[in-house]
N, C-alpha and C. Protein backbone atom coordinates (compact mmCIF):
# COMPACT_ATOMS: atom_id res chain seq x y z
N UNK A 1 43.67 0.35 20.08
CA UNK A 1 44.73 -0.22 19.26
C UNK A 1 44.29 -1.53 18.60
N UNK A 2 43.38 -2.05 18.88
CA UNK A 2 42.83 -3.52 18.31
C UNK A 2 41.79 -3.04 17.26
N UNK A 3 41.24 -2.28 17.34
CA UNK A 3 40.37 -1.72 16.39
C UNK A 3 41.32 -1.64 15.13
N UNK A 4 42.39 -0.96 14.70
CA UNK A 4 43.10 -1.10 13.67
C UNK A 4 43.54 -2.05 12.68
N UNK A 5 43.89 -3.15 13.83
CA UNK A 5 44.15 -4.46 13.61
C UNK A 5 43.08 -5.49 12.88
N UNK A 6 42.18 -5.06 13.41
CA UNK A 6 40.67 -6.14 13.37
C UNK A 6 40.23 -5.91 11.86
N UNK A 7 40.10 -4.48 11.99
CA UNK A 7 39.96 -3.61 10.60
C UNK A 7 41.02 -4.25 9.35
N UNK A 8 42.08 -3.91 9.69
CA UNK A 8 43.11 -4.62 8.51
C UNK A 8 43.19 -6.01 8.46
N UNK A 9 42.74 -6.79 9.08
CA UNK A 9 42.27 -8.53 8.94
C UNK A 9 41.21 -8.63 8.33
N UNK A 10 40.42 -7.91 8.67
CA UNK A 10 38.90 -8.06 7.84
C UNK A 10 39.58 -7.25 6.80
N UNK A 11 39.71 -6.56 6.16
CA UNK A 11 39.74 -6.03 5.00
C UNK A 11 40.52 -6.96 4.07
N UNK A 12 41.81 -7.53 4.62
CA UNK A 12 42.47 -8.87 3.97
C UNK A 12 41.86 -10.06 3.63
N UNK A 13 40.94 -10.13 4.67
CA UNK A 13 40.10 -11.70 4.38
C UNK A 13 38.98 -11.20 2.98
N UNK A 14 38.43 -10.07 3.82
CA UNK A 14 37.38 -9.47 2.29
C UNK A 14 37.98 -9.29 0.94
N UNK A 15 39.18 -9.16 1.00
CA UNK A 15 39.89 -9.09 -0.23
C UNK A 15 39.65 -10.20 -1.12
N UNK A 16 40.22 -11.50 0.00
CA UNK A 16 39.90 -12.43 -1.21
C UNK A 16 38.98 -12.88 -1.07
N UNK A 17 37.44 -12.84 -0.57
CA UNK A 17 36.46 -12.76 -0.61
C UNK A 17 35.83 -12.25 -2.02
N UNK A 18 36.09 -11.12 -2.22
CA UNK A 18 36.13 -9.99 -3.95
C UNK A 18 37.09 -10.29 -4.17
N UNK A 19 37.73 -11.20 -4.01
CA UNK A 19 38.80 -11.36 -5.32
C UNK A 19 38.15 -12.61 -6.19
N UNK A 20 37.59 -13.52 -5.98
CA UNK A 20 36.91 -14.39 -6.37
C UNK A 20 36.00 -13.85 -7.58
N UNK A 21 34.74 -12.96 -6.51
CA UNK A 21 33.95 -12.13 -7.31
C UNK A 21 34.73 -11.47 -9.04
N UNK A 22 35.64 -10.83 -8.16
CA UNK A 22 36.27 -9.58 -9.62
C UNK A 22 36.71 -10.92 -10.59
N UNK A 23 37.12 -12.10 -10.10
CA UNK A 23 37.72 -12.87 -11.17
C UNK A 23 36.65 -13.48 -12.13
N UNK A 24 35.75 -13.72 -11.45
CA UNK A 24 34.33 -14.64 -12.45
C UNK A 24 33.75 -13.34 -13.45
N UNK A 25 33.83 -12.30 -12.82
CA UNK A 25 33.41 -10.76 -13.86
C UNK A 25 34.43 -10.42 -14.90
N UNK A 26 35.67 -10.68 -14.71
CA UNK A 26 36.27 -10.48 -15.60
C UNK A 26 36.83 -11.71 -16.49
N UNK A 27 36.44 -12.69 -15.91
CA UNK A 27 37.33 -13.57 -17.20
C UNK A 27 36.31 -15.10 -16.85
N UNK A 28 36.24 -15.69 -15.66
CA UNK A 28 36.14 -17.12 -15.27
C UNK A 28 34.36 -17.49 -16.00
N UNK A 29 33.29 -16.21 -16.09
CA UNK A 29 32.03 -16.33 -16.10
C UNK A 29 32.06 -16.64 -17.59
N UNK A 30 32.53 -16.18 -18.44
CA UNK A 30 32.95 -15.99 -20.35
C UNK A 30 33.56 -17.26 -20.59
N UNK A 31 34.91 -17.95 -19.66
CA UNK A 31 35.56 -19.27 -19.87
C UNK A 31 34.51 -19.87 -19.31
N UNK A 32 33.51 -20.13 -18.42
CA UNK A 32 32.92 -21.04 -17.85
C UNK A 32 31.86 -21.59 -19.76
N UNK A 33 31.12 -20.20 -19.75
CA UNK A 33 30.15 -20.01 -21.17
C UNK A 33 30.69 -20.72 -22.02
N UNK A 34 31.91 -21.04 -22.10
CA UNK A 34 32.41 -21.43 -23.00
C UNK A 34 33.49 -22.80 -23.64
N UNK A 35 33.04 -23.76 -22.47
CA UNK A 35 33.59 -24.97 -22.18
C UNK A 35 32.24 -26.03 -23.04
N UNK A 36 32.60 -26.65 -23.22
CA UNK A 36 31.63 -27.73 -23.72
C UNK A 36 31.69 -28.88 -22.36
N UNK A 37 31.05 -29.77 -22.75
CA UNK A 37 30.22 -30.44 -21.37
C UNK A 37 31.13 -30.95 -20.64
N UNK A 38 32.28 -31.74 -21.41
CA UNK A 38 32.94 -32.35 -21.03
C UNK A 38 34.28 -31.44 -19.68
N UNK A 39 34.29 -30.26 -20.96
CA UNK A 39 35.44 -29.40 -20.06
C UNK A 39 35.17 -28.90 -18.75
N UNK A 40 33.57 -28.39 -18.84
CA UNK A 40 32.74 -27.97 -17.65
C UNK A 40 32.96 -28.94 -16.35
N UNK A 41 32.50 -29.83 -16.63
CA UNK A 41 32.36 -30.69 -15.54
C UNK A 41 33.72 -31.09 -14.90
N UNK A 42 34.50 -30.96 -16.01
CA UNK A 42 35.81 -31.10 -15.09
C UNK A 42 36.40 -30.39 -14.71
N UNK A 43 36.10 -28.75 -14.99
CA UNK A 43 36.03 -27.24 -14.43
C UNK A 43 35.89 -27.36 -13.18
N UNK A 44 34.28 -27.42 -13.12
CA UNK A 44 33.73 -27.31 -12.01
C UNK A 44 33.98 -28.25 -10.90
N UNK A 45 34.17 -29.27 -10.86
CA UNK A 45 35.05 -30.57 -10.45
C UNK A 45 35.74 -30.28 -9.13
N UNK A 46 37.05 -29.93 -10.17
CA UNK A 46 38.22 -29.42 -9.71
C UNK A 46 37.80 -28.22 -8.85
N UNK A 47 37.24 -26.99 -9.36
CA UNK A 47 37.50 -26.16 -8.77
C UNK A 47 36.38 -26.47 -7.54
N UNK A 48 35.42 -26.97 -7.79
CA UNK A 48 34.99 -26.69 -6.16
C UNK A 48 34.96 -28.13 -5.14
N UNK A 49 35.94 -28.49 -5.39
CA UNK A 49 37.43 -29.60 -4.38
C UNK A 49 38.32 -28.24 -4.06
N UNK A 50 38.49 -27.75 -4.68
CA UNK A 50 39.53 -27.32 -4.38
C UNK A 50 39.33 -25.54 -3.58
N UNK A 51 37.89 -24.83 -3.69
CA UNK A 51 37.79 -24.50 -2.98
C UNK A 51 37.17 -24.78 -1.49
N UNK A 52 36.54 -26.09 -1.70
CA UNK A 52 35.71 -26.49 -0.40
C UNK A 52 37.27 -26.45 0.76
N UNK A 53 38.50 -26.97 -0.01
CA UNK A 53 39.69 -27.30 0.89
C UNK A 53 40.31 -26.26 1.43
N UNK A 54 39.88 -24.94 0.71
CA UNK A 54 40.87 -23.76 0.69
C UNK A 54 39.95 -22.48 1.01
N UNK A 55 38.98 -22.16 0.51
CA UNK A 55 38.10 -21.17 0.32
C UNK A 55 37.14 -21.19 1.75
N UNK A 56 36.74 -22.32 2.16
CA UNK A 56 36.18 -22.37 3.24
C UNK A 56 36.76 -21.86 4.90
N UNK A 57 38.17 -21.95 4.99
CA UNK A 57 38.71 -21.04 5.89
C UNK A 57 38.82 -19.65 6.18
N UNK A 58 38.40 -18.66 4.22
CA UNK A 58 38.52 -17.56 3.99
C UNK A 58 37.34 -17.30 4.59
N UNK A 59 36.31 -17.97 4.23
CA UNK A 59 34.54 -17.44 4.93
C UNK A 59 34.54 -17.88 5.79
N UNK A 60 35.16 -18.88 7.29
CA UNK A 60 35.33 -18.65 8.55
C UNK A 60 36.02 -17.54 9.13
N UNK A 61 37.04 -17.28 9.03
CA UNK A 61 37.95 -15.90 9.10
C UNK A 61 37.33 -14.45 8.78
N UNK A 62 35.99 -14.65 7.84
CA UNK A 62 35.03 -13.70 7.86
C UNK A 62 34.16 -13.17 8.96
N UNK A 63 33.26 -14.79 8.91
CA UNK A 63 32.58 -14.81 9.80
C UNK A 63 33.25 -14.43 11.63
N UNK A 64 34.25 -14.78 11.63
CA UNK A 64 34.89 -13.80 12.89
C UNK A 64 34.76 -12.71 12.75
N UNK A 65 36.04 -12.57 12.02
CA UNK A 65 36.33 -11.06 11.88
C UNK A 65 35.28 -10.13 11.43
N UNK A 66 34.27 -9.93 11.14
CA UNK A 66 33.35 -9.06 10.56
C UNK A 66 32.39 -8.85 11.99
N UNK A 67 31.74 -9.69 12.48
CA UNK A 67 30.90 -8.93 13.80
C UNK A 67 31.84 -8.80 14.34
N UNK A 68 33.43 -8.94 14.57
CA UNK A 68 34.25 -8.53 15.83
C UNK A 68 34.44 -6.81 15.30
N UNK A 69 34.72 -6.81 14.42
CA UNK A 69 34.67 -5.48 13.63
C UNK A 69 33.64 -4.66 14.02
N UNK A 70 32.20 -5.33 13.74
CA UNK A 70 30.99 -4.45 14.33
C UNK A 70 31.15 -3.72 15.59
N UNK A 71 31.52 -4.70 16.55
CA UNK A 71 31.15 -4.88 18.03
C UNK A 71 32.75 -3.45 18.27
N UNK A 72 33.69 -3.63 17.66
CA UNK A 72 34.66 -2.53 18.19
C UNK A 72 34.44 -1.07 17.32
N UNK A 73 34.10 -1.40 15.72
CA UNK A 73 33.83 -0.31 15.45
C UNK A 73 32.59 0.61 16.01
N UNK A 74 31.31 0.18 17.13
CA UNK A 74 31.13 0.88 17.73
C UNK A 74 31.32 2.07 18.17
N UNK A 75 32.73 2.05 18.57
CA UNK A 75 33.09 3.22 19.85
C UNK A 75 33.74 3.95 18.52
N UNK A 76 34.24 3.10 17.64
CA UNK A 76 35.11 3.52 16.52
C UNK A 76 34.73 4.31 14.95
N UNK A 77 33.80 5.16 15.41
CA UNK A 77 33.12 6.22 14.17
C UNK A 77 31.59 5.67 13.78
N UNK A 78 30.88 6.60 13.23
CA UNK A 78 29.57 5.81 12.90
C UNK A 78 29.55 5.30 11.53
N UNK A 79 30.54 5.72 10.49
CA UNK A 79 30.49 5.09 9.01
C UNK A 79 31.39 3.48 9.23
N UNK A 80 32.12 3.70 10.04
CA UNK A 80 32.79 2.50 10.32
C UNK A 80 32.25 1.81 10.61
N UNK A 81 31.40 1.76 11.46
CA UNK A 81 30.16 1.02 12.24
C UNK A 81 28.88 0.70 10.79
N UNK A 82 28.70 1.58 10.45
CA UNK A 82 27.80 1.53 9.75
C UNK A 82 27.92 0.29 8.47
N UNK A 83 29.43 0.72 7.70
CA UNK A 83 29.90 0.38 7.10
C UNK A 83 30.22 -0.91 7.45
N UNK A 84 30.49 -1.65 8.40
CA UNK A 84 30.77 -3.17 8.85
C UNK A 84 29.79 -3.72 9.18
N UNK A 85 28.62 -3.39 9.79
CA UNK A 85 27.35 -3.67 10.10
C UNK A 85 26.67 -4.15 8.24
N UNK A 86 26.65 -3.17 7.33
CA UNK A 86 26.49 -3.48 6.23
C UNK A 86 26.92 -4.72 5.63
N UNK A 87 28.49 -4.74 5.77
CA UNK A 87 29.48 -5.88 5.37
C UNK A 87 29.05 -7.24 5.94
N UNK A 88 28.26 -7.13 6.89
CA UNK A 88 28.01 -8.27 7.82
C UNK A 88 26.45 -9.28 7.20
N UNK A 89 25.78 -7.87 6.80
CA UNK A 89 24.37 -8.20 6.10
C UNK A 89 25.19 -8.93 5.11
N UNK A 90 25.73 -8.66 4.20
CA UNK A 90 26.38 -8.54 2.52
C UNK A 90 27.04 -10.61 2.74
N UNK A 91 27.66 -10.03 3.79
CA UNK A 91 28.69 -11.95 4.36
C UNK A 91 27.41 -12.85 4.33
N UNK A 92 26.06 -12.57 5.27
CA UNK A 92 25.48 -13.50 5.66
C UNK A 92 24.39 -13.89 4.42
N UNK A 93 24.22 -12.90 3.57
CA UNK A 93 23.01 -12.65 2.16
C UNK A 93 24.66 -14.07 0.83
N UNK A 94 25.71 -13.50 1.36
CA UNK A 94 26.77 -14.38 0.19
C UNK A 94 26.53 -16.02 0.91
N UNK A 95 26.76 -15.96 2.05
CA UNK A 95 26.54 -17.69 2.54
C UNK A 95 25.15 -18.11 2.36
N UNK A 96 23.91 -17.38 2.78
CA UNK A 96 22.38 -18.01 2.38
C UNK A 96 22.71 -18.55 0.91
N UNK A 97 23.40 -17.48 -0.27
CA UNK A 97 23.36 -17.61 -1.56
C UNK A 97 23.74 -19.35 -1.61
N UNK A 98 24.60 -18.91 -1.21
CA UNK A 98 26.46 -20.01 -0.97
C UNK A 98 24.94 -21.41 -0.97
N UNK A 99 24.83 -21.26 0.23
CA UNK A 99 24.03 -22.94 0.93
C UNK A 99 23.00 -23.11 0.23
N UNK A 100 22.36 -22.21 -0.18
CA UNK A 100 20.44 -22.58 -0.68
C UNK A 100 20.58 -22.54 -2.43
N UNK A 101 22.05 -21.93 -3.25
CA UNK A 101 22.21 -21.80 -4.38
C UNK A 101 23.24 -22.50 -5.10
N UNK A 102 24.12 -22.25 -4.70
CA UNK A 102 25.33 -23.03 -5.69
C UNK A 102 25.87 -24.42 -4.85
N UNK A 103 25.60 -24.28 -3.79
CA UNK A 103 25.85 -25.80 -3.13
C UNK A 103 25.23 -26.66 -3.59
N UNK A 104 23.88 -26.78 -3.83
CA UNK A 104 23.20 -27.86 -4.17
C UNK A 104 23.19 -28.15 -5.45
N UNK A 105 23.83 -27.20 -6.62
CA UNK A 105 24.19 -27.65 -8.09
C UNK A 105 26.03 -28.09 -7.66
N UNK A 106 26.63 -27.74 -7.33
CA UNK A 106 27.79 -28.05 -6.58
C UNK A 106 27.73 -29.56 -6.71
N UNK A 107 26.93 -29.70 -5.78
CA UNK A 107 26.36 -31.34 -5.64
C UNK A 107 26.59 -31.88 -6.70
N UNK A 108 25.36 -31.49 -7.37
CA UNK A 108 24.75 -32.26 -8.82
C UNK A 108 26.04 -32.48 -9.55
N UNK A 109 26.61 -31.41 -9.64
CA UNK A 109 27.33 -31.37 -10.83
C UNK A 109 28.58 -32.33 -10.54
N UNK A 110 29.60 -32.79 -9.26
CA UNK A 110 29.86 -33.33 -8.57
C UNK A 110 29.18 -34.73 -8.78
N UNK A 111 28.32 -35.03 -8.74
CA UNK A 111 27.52 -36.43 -9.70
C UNK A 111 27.97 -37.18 -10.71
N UNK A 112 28.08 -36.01 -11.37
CA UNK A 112 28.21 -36.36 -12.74
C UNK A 112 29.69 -36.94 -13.08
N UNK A 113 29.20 -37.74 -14.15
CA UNK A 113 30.96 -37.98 -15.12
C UNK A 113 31.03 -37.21 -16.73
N UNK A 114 32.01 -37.33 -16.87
CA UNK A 114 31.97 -36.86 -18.67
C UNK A 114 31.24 -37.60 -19.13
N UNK A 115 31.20 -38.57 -19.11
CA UNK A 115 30.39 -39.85 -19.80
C UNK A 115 28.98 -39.63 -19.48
N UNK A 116 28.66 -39.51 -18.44
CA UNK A 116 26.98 -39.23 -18.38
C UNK A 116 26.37 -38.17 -17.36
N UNK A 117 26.02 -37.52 -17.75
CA UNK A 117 25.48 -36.07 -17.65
C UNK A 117 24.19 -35.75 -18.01
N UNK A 118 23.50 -35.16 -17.39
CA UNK A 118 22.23 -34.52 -18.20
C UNK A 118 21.67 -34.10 -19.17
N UNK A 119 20.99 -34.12 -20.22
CA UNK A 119 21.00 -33.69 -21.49
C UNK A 119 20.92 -31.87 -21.04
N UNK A 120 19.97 -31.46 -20.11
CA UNK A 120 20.43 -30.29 -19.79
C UNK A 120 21.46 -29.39 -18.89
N UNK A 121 22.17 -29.88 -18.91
CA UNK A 121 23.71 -29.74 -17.91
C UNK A 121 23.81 -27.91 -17.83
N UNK A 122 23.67 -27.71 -19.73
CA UNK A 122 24.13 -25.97 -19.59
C UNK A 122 22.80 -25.29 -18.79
N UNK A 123 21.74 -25.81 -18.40
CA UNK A 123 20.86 -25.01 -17.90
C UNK A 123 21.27 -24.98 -15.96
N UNK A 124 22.15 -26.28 -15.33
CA UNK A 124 22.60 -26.00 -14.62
C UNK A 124 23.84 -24.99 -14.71
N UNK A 125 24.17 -24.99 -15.27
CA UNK A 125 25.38 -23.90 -15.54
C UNK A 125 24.99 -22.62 -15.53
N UNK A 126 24.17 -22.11 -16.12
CA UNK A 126 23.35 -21.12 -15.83
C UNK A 126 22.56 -20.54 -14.65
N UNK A 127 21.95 -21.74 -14.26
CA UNK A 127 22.06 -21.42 -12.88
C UNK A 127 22.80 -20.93 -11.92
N UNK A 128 24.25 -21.98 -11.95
CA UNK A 128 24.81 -21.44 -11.03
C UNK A 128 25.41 -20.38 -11.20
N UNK A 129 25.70 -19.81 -12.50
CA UNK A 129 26.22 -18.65 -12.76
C UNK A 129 25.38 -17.25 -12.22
N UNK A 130 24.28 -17.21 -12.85
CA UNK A 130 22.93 -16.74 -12.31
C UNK A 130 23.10 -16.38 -10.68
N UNK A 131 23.20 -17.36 -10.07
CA UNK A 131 23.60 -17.18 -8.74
C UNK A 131 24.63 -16.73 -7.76
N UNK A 132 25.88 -16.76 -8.48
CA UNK A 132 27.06 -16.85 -8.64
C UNK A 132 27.01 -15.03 -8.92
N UNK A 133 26.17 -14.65 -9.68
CA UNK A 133 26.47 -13.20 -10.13
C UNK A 133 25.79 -12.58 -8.96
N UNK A 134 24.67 -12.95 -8.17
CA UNK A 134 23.95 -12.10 -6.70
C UNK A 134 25.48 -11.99 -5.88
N UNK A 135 25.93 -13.12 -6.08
CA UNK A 135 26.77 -12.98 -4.72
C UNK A 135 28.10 -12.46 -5.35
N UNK A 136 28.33 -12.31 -6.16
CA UNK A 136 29.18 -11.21 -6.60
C UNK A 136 28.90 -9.74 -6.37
N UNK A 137 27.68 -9.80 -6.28
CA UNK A 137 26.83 -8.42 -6.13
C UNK A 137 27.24 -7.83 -4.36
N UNK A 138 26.71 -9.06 -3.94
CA UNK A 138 26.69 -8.94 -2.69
C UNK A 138 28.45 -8.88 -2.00
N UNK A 139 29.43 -9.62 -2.31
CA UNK A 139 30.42 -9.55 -1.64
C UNK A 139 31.07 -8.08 -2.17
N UNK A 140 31.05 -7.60 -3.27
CA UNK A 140 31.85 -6.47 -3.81
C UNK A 140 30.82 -4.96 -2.99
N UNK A 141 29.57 -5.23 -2.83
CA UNK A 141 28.82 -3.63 -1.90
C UNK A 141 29.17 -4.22 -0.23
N UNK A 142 29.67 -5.31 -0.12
CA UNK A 142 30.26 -5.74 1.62
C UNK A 142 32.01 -4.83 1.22
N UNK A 143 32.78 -5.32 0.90
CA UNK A 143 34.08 -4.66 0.60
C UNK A 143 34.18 -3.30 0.44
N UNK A 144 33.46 -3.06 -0.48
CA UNK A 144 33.44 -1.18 -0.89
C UNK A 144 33.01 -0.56 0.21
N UNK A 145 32.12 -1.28 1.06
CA UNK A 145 31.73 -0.67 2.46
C UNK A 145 32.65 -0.22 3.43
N UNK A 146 33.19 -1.69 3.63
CA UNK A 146 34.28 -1.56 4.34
C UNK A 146 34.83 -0.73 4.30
N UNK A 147 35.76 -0.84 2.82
CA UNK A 147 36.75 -0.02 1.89
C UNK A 147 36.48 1.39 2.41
N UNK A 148 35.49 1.91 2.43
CA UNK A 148 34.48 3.01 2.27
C UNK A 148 34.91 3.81 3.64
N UNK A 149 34.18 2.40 4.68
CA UNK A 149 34.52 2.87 5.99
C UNK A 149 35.70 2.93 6.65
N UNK A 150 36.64 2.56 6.02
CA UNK A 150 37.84 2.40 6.74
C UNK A 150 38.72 3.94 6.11
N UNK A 151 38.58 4.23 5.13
CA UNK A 151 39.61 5.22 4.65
C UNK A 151 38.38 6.36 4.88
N UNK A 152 36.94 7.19 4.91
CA UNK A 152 36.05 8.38 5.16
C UNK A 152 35.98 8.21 6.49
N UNK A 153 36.13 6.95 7.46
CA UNK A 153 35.58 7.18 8.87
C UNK A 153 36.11 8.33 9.69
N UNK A 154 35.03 8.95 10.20
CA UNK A 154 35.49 10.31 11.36
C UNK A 154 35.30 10.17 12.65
N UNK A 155 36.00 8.70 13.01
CA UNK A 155 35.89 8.54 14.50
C UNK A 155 37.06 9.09 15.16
């Protein structure tokens, strides 16, 4: 009976995990392209204050719930298993991204004021977008897994 449970928490937390993802693919990656320096920086600003305050509980609540998932989907089918075991690679490949990629332009950019900025600012932007698109990669084949395993599993 906890197996069900565990399953539908992780699939909620992964949600907005890819919900992030689906939003920068469909609209946020084109508005980002398309801010001039000034708007950017106060884009980016804002938004990552405001996910460090908010977003960071969603990828603890992961990091639980996803090996607790492993460890019960065990007994609980082998695509299920398989499928969360995957999700787990996919979580830990999005945080390496997370810490060794967009954190440290995070930083930089966080530095900066409107007033003085880098003459190459859009090449950080690119970057992090660049980076920003792996782990889009990576959180949406963790979800579909899930997704995958939770509605085909034949345990």
């Amino acid at each position: 009976m906890f197996l069900p449970v565990v399953l539908f928490l992780t699939l909620l937390v992964w949600s907005v995990l890819v919900g992030q993802s689906y939003m920068y693919a469909i609209a946020l990656t084109d508005v980002s392209r398309s801010f001039d320096a000034a708007s950017y920086i106060r884009f980016r600003q804002r938004t990552d204050a405001n996910f460090r305050a908010k977003y960071t509980w969603v990828v603890y609540a992961a990091m639980l719930l996803t090996p607790l998932l492993c460890v019960l989907a065990w007994q609980g089918g082998w695509l299920l298993f398989g499928a969360s075991v995957l999700a787990l690679k996919m979580l830990a490949l999005d945080i390496l991204l997370t810490i060794r990629g967009n954190m440290p332009i995070n930083k930089r950019i966080n530095s900066w004021t409107v007033e003085n900025y880098p003459a190459d600012w859009e090449q950080y932007r690119s970057k992090w977008l660049s980076v920003y698109a792996k782990r889009q990669i990576v959180t949406i084949i963790g979800f579909a897994a899930l997704l995958a395993g939770a509605v085909f599993n034949n345990g």
